[in-house]
Protein backbone atom coordinates (compact mmCIF):
# COMPACT_ATOMS: atom_id res chain seq x y z
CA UNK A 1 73.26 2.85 152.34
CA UNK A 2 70.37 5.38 153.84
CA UNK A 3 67.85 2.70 155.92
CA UNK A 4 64.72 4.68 155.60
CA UNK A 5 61.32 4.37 158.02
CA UNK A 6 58.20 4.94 156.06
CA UNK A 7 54.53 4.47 157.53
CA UNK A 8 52.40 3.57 155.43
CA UNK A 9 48.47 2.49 155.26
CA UNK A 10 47.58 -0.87 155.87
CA UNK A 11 46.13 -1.50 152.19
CA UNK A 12 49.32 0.16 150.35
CA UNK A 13 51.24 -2.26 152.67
CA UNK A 14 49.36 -5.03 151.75
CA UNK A 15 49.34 -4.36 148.53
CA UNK A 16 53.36 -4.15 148.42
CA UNK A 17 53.31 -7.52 150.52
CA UNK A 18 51.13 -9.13 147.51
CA UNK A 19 53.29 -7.93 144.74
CA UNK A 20 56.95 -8.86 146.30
CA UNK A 21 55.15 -12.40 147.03
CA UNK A 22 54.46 -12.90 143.35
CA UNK A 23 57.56 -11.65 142.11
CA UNK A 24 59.13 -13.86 144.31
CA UNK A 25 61.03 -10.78 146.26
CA UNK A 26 60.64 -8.81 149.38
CA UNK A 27 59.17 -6.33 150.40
CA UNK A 28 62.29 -3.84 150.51
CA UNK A 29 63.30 -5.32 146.93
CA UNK A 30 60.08 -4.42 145.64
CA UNK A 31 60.02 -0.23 147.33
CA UNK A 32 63.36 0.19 146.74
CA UNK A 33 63.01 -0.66 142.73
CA UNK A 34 59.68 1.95 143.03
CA UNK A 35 61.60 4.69 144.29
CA UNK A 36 64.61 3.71 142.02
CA UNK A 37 61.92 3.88 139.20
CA UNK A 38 60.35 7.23 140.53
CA UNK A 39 63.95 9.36 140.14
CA UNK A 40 64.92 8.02 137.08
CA UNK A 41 67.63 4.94 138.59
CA UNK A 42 66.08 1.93 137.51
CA UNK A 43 68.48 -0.69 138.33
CA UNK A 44 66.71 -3.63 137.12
CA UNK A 45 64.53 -3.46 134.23
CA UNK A 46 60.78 -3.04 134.83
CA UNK A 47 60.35 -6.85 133.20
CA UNK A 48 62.64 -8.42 135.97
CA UNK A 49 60.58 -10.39 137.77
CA UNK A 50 57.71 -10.46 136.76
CA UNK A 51 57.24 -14.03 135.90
CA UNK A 52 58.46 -17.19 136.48
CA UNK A 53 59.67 -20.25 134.17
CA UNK A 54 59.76 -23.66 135.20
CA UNK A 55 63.13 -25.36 135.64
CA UNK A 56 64.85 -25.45 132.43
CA UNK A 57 62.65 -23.38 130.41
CA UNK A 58 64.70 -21.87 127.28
CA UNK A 59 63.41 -19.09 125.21
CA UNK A 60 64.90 -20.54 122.31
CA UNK A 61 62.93 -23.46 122.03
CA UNK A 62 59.93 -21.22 123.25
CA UNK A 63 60.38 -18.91 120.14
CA UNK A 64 60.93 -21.79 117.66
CA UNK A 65 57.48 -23.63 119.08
CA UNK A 66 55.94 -20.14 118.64
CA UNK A 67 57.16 -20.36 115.29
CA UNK A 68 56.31 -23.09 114.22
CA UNK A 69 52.68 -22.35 115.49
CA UNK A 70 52.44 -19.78 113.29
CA UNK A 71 52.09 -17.63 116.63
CA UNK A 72 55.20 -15.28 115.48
């Protein structure tokens, strides 16, 4: 592993601080999956993340509500 110094402005920091709080990841997590992205190594799919569910959430039951919603 290559540890890598990188200064950076104060809003792209922030901004990077925001994003790994509400993906629930830090800050490192969050560049390294950018530059992962940028040269075509995406370890984690883009979607990864991005949300959370509540304990014991099941898409399954989610996709036969949406169902029977008439949402699908």
């Amino acid at each position: 592993m290559v540890q890598l110094n990188v200064d950076l402005p104060d809003e792209v920091a922030q901004e990077l601080a925001a994003r790994a709080r509400v993906a629930g990841l830090s800050m490192e997590q969050v560049v390294t999956g950018a530059l992962a992205s940028s040269v075509g190594q995406r370890r984690t799919p883009a979607f990864i993340g991005i949300g959370r569910a509540k304990p014991g959430f099941s898409v399954r039951v989610a996709e036969e509500r949406m169902e029977t919603e008439g949402l699908v």
